[in-house]
PDB file of N, CA and C in Angstrom:
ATOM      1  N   UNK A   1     118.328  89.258 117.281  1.00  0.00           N
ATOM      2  CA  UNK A   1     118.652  89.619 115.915  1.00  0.00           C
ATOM      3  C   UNK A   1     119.895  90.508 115.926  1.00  0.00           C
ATOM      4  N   UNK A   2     121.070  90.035 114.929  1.00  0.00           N
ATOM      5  CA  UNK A   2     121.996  91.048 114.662  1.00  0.00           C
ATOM      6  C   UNK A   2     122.113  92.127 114.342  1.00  0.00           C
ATOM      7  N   UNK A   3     122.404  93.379 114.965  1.00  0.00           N
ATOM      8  CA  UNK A   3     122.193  94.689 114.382  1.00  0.00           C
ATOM      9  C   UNK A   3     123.211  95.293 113.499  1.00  0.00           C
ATOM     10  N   UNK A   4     124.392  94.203 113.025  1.00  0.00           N
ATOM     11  CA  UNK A   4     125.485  94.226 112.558  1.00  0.00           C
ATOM     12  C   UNK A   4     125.344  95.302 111.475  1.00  0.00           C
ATOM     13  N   UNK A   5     124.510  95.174 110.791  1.00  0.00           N
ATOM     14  CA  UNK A   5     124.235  96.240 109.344  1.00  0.00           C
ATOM     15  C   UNK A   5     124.557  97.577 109.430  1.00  0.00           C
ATOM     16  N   UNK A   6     124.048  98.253 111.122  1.00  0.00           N
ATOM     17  CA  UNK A   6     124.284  99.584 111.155  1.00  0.00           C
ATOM     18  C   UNK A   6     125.021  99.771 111.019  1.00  0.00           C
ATOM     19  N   UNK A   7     126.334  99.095 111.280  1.00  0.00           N
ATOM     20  CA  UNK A   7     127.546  99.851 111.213  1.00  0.00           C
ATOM     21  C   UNK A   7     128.174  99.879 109.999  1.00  0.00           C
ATOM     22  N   UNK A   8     127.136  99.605 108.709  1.00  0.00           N
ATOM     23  CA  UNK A   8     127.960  99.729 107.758  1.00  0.00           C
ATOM     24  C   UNK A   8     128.553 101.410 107.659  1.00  0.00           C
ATOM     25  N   UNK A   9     129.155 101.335 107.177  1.00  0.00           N
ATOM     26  CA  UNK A   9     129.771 102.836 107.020  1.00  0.00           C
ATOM     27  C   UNK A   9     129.584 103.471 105.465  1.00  0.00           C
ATOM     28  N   UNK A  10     129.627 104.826 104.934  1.00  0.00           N
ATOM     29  CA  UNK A  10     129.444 105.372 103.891  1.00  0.00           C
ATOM     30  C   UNK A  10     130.965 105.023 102.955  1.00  0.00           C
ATOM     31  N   UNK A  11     131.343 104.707 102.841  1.00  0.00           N
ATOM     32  CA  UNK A  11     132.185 104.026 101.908  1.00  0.00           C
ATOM     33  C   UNK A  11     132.144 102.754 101.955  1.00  0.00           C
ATOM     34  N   UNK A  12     131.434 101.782 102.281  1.00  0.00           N
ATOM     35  CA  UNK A  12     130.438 100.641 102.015  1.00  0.00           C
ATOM     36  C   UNK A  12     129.913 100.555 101.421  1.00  0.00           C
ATOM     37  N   UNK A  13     128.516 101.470 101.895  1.00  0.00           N
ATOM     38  CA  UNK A  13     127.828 101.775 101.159  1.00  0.00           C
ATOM     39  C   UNK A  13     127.764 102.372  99.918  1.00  0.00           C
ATOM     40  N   UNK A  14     128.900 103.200  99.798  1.00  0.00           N
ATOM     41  CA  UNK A  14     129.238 104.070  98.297  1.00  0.00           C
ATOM     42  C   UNK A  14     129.910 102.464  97.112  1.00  0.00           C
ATOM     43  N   UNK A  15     130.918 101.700  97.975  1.00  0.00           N
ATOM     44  CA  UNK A  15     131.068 100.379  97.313  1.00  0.00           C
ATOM     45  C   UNK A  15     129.718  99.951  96.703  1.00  0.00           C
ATOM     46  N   UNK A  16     128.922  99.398  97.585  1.00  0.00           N
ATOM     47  CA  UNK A  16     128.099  98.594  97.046  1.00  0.00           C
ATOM     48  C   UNK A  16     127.045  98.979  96.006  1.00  0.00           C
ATOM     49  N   UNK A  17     126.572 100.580  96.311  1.00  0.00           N
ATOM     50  CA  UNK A  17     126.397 101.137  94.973  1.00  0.00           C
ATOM     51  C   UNK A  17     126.852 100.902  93.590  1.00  0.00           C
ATOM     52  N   UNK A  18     128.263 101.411  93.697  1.00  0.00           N
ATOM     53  CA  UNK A  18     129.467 101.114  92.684  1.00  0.00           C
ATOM     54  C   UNK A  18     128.688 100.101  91.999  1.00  0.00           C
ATOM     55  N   UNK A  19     128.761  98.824  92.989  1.00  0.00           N
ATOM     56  CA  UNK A  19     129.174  97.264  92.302  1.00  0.00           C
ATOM     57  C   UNK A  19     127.958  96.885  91.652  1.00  0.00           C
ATOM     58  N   UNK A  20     127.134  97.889  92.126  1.00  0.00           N
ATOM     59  CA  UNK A  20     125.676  97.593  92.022  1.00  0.00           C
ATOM     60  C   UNK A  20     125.303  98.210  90.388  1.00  0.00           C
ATOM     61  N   UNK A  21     125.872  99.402  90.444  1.00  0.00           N
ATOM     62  CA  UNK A  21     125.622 100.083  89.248  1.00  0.00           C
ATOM     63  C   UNK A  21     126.411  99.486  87.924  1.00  0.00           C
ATOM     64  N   UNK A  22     127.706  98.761  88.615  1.00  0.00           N
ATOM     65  CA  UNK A  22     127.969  97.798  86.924  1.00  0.00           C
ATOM     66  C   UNK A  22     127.612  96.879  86.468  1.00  0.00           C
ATOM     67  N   UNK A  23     126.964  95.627  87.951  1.00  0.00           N
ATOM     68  CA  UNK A  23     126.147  95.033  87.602  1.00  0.00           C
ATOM     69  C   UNK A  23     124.836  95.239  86.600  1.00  0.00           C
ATOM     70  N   UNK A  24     124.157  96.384  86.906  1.00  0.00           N
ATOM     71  CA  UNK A  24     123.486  96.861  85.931  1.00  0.00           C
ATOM     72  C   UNK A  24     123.635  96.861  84.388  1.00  0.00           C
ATOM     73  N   UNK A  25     124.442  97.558  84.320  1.00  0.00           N
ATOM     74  CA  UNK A  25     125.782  98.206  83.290  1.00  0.00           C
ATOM     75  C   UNK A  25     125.827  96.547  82.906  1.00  0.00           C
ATOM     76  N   UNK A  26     126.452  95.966  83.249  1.00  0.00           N
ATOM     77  CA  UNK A  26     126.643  94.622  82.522  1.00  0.00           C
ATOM     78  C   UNK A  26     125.924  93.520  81.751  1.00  0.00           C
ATOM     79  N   UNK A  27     124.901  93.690  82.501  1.00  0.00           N
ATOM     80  CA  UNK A  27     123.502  92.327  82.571  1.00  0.00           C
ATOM     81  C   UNK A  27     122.384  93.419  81.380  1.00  0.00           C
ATOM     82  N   UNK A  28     122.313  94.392  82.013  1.00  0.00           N
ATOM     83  CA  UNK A  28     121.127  95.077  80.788  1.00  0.00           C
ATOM     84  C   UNK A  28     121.908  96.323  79.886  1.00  0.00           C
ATOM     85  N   UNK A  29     122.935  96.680  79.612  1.00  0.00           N
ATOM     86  CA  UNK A  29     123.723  97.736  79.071  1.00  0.00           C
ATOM     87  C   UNK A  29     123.058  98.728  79.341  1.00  0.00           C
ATOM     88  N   UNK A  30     122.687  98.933  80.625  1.00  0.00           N
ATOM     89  CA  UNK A  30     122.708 100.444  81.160  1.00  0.00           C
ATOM     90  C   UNK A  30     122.402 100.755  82.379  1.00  0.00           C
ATOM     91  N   UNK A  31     123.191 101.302  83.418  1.00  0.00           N
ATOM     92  CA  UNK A  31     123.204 100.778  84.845  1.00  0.00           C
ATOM     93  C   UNK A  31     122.217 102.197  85.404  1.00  0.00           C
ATOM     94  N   UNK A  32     121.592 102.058  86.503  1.00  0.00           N
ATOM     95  CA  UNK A  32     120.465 103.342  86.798  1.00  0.00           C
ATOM     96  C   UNK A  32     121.202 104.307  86.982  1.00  0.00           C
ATOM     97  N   UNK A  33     120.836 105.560  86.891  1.00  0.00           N
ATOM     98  CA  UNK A  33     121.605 106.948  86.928  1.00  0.00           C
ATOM     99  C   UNK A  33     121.628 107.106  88.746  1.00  0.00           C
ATOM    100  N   UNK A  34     120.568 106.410  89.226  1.00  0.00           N
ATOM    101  CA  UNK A  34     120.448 106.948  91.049  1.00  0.00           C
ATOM    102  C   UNK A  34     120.701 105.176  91.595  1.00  0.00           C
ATOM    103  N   UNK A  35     122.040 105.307  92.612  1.00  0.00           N
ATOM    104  CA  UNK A  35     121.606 104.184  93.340  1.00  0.00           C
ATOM    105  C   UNK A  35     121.345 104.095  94.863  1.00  0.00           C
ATOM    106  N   UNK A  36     120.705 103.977  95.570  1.00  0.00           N
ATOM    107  CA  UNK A  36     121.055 104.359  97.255  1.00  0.00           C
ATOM    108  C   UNK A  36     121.025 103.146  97.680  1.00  0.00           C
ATOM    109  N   UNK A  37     121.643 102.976  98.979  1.00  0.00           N
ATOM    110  CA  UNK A  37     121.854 101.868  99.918  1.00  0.00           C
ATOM    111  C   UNK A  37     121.278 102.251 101.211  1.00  0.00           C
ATOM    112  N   UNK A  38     120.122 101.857 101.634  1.00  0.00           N
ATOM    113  CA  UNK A  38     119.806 102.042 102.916  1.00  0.00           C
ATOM    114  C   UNK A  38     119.827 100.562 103.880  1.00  0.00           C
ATOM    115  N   UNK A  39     119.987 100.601 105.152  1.00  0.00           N
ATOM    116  CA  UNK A  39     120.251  99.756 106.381  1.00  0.00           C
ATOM    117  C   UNK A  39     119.555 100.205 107.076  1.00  0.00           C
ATOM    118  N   UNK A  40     118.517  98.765 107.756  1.00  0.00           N
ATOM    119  CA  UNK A  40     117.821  98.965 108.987  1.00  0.00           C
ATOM    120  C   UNK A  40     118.002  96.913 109.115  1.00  0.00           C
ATOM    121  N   UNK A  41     118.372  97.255 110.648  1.00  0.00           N
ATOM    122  CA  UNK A  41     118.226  95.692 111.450  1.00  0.00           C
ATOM    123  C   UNK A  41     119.504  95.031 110.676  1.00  0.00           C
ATOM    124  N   UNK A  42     118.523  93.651 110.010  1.00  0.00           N
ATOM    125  CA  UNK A  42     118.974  92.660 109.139  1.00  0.00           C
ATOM    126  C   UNK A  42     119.323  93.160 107.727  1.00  0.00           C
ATOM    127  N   UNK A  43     118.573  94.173 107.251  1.00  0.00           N
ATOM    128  CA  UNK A  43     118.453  94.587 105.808  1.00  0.00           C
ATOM    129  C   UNK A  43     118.559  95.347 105.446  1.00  0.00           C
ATOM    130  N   UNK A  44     119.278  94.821 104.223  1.00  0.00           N
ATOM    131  CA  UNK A  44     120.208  96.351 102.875  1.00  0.00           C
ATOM    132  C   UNK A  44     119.108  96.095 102.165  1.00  0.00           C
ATOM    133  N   UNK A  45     118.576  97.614 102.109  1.00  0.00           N
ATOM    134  CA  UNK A  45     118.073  97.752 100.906  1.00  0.00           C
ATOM    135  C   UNK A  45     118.547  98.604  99.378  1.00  0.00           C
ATOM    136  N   UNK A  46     118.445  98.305  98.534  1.00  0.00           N
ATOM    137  CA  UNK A  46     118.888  99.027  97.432  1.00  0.00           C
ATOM    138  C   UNK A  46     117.886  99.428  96.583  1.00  0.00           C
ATOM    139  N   UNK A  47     117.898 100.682  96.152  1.00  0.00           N
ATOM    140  CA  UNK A  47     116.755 101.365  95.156  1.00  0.00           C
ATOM    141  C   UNK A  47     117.532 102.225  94.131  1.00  0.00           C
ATOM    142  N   UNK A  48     116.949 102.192  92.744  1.00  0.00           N
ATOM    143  CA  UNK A  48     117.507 102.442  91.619  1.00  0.00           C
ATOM    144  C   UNK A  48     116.484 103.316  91.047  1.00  0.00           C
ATOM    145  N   UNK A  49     117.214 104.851  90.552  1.00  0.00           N
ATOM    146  CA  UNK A  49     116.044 104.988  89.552  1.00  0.00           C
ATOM    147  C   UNK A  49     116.573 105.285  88.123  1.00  0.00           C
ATOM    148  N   UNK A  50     116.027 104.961  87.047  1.00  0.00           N
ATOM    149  CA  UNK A  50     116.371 105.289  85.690  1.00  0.00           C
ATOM    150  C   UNK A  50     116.985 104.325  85.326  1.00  0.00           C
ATOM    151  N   UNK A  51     116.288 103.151  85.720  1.00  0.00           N
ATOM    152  CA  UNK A  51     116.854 101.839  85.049  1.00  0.00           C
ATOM    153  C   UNK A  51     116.375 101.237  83.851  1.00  0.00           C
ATOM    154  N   UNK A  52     115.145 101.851  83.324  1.00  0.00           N
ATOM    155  CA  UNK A  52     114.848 100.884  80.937  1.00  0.00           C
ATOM    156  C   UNK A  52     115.889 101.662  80.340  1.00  0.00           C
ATOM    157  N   UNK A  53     116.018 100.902  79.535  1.00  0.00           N
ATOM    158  CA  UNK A  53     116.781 101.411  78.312  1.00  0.00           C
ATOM    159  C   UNK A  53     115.830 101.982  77.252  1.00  0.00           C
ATOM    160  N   UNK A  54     116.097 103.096  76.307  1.00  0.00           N
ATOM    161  CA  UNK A  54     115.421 103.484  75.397  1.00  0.00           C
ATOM    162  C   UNK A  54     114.183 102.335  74.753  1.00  0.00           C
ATOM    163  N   UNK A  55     115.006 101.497  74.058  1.00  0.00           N
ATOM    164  CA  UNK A  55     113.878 100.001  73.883  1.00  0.00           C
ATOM    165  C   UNK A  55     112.740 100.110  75.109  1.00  0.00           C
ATOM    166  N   UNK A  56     113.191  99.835  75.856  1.00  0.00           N
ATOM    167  CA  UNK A  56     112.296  99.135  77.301  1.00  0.00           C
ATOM    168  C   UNK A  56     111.558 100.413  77.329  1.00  0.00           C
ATOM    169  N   UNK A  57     112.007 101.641  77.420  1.00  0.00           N
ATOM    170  CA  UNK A  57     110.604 102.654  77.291  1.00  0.00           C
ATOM    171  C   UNK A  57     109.933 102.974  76.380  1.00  0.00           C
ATOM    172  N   UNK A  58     110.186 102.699  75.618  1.00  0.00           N
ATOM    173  CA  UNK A  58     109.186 102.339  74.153  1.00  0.00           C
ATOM    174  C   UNK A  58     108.020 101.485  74.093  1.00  0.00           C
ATOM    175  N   UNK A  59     109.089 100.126  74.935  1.00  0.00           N
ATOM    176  CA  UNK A  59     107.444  98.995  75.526  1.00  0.00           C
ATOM    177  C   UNK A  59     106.634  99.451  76.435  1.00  0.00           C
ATOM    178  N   UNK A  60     107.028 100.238  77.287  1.00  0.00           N
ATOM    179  CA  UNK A  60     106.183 100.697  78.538  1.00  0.00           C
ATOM    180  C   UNK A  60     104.404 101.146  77.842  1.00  0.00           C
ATOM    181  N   UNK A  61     104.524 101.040  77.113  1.00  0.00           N
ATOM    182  CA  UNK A  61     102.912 101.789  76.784  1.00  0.00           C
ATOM    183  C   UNK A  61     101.831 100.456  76.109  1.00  0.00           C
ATOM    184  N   UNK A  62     102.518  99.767  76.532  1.00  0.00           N
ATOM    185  CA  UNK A  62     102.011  98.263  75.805  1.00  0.00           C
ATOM    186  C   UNK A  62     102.016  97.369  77.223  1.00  0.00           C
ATOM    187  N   UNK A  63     100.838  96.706  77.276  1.00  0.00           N
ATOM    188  CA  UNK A  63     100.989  95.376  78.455  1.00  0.00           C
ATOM    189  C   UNK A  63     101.578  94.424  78.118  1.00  0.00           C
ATOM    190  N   UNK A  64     101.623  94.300  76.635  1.00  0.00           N
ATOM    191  CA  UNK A  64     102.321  92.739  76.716  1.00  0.00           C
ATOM    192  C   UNK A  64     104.152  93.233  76.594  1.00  0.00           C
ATOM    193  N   UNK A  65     103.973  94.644  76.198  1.00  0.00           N
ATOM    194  CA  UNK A  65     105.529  95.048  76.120  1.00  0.00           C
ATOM    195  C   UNK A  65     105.831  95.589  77.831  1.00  0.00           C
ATOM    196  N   UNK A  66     105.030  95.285  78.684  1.00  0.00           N
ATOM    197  CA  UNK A  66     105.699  95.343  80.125  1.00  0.00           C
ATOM    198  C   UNK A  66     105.708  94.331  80.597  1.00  0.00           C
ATOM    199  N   UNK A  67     104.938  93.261  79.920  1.00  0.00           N
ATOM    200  CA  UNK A  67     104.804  91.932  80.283  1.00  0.00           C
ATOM    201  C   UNK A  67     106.622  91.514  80.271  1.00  0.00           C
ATOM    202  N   UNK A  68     106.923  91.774  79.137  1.00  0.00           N
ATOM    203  CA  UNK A  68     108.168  91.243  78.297  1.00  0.00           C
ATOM    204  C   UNK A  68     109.554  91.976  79.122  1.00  0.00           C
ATOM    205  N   UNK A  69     109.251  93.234  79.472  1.00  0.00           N
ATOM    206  CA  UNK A  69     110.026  93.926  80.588  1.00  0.00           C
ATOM    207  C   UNK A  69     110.431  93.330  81.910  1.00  0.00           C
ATOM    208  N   UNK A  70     108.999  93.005  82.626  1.00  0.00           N
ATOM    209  CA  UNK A  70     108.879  91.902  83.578  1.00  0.00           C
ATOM    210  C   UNK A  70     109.500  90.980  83.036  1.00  0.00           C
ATOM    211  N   UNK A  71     109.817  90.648  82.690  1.00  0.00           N
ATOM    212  CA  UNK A  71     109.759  88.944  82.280  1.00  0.00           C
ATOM    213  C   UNK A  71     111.519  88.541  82.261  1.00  0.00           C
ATOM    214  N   UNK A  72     111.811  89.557  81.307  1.00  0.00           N
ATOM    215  CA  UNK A  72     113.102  89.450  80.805  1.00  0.00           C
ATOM    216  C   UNK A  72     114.136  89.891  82.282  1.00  0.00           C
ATOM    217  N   UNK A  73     113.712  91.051  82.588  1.00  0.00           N
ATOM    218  CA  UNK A  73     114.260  91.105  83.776  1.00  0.00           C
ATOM    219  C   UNK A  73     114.644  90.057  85.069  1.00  0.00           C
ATOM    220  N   UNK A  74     113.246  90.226  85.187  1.00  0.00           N
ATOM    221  CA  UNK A  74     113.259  88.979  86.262  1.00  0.00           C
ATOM    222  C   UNK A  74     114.199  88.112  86.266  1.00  0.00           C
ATOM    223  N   UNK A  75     114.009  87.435  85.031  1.00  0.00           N
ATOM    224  CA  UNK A  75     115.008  86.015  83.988  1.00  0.00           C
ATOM    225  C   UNK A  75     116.139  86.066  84.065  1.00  0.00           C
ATOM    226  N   UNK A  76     116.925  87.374  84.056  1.00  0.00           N
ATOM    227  CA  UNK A  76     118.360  87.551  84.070  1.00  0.00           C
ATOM    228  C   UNK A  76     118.623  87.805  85.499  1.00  0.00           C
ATOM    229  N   UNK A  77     117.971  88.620  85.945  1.00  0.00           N
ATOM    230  CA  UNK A  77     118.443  88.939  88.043  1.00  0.00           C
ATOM    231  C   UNK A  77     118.545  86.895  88.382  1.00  0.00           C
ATOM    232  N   UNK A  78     117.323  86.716  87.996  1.00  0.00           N
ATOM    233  CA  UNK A  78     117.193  85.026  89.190  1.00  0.00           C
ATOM    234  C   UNK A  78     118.540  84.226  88.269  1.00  0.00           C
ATOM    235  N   UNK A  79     118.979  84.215  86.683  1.00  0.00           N
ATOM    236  CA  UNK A  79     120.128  83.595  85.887  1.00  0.00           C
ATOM    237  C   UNK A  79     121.573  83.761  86.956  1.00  0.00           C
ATOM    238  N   UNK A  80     121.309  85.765  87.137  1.00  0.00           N
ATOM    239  CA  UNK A  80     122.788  86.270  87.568  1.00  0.00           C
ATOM    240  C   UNK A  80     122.742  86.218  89.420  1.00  0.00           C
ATOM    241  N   UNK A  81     121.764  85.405  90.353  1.00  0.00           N
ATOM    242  CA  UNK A  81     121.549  85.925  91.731  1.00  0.00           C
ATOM    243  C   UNK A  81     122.789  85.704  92.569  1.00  0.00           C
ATOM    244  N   UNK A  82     123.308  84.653  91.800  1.00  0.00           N
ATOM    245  CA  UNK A  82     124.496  84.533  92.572  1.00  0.00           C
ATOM    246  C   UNK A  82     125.798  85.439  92.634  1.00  0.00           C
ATOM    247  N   UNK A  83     126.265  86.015  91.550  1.00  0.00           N
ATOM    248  CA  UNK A  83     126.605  87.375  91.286  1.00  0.00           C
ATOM    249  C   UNK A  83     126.439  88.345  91.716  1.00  0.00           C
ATOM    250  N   UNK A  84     124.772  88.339  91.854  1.00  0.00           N
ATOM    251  CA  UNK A  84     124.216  89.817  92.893  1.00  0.00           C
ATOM    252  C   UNK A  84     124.305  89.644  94.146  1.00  0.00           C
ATOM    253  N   UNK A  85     124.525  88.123  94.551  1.00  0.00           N
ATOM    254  CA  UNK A  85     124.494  88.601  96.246  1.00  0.00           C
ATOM    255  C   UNK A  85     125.556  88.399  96.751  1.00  0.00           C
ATOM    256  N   UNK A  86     126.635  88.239  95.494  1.00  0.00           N
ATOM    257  CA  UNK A  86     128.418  88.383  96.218  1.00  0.00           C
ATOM    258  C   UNK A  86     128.389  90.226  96.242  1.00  0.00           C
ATOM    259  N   UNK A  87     127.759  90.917  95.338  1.00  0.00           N
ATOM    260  CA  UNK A  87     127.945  92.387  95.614  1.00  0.00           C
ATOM    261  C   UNK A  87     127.361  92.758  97.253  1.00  0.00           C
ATOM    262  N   UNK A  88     126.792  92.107  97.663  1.00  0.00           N
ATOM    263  CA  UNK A  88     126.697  92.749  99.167  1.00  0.00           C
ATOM    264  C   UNK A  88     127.667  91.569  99.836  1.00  0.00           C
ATOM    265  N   UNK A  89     127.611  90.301  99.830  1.00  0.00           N
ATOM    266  CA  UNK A  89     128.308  89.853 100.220  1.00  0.00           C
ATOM    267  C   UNK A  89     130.013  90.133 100.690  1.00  0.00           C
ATOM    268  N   UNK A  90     130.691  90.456  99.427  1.00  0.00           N
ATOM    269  CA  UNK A  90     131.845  90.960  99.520  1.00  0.00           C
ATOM    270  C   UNK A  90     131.686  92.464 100.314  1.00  0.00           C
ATOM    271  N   UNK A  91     130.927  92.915 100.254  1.00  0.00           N
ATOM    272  CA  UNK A  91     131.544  94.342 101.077  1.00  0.00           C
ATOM    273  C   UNK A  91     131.203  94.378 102.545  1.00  0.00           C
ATOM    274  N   UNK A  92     130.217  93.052 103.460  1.00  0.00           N
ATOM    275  CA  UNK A  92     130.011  92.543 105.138  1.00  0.00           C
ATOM    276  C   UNK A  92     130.260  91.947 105.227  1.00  0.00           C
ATOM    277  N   UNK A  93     130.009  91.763 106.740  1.00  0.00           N
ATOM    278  CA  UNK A  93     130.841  90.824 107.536  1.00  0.00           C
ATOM    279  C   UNK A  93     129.721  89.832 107.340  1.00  0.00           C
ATOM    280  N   UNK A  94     129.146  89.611 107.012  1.00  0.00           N
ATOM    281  CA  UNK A  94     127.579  88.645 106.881  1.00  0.00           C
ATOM    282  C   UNK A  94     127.255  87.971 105.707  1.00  0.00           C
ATOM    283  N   UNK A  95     126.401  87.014 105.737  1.00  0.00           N
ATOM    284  CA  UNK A  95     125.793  86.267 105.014  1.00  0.00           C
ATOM    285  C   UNK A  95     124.539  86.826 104.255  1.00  0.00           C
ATOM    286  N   UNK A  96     124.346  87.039 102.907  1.00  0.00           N
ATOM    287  CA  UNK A  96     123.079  87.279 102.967  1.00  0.00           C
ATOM    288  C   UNK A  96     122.059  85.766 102.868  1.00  0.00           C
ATOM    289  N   UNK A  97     120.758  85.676 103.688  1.00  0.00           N
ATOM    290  CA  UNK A  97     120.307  84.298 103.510  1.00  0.00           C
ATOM    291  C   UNK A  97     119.340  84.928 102.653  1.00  0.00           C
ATOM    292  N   UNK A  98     118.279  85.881 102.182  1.00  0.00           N
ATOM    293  CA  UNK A  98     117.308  85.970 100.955  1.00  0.00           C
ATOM    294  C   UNK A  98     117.548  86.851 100.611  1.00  0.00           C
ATOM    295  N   UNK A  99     116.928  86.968  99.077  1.00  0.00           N
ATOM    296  CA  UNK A  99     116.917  88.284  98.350  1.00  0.00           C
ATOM    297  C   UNK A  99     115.347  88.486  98.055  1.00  0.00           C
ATOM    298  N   UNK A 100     114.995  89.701  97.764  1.00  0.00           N
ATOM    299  CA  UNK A 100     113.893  90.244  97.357  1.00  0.00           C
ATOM    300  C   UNK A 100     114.188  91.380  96.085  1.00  0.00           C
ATOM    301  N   UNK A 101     113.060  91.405  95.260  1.00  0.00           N
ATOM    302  CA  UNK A 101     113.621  92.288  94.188  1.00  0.00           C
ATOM    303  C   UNK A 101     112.007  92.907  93.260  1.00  0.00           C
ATOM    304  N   UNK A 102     112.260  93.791  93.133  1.00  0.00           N
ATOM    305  CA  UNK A 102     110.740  94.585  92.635  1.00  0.00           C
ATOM    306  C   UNK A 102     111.232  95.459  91.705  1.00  0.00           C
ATOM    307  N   UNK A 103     110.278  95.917  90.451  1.00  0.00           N
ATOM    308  CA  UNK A 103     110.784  96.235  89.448  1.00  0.00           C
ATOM    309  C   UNK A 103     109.391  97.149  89.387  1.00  0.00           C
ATOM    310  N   UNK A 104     109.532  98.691  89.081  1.00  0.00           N
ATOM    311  CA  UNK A 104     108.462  99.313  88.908  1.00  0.00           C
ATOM    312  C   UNK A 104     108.601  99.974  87.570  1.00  0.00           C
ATOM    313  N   UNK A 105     107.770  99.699  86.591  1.00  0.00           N
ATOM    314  CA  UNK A 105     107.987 100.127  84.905  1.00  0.00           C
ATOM    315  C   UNK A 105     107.527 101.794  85.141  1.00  0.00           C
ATOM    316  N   UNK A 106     106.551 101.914  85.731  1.00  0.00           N
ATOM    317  CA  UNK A 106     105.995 103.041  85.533  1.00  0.00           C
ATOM    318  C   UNK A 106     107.141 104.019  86.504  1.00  0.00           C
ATOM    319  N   UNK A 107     107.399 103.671  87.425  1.00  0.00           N
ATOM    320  CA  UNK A 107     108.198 104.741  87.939  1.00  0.00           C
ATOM    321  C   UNK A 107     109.619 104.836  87.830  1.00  0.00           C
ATOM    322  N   UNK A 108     109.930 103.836  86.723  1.00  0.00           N
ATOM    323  CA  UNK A 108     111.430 103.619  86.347  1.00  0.00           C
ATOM    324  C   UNK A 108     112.557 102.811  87.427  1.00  0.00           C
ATOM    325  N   UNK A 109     112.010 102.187  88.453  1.00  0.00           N
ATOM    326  CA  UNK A 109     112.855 102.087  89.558  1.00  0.00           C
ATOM    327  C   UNK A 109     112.767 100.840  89.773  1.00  0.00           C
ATOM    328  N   UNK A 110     114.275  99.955  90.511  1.00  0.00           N
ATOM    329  CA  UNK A 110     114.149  99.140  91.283  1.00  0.00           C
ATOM    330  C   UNK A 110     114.448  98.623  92.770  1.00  0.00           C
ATOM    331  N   UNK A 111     114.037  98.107  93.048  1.00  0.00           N
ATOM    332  CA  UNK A 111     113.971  97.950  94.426  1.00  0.00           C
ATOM    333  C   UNK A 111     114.675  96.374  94.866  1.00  0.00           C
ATOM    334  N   UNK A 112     115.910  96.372  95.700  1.00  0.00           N
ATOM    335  CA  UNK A 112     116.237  94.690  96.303  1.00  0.00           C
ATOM    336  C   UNK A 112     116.476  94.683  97.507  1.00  0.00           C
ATOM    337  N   UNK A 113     115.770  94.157  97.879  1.00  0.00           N
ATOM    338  CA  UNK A 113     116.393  93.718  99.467  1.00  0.00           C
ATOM    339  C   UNK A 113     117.073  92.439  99.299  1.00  0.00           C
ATOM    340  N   UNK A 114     118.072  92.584 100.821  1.00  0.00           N
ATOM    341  CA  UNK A 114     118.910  91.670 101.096  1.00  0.00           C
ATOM    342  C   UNK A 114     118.722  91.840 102.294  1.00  0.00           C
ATOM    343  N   UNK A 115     118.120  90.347 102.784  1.00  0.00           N
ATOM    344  CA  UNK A 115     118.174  89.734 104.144  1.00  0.00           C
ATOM    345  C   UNK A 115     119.212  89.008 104.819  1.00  0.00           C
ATOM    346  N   UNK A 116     120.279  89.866 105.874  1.00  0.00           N
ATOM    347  CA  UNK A 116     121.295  89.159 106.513  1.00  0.00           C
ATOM    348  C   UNK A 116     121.112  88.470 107.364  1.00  0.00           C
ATOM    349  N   UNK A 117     121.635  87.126 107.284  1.00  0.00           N
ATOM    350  CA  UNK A 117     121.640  86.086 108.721  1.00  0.00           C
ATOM    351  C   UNK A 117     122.277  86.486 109.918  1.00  0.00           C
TER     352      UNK A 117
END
């Protein structure tokens, strides 16, 4: 297995934040206030916190209004994936071959991995 990832460096990583946080900014009009980039092995991970918008925390107290949170989200990440995985793409030397992506309502945060070939 390639250990290529470690060497990303902190202005990489501060990039892919960046690209990460307008993506946000773009797709839901409001990008998370926290983004980090962590590397181990094969995989970038990225975690966000303070990602609903006023609306979206309004639904949070409703199941079918987290249903709709879930839902909508999801819908636009898998619409835009190709988009999201030129943001890691463009800043390694690597391929990413999967993505992973988790969305936590209650704790405001999201979570993506990116699996490099």
């Amino acid at each position: 297995m390639d250990n290529s990832c470690r060497a990303i460096d902190n202005g990489v990583k501060k990039d892919i934040e960046d690209s990460f946080k307008s993506f946000m900014a773009k797709y839901f009009d409001k990008g998370p206030s926290l983004a980090r980039v962590y590397t181990s092995e094969n995989c970038i991970t990225i975690h966000c916190k303070d990602i609903l918008t006023p609306l979206e925390k309004n639904l949070t107290g409703d199941i079918c209004g987290e249903y709709l949170i879930q839902a909508s989200r999801k819908r636009i990440l898998h619409n835009t994936k190709a988009e999201l995985l030129k943001i890691v793409d463009n800043n390694i030397d690597a391929k990413v071959s999967s993505f992973y992506m988790d969305l936590n309502i209650f704790d405001d945060s999201l979570c993506c991995a990116f699996i490099i070939e």
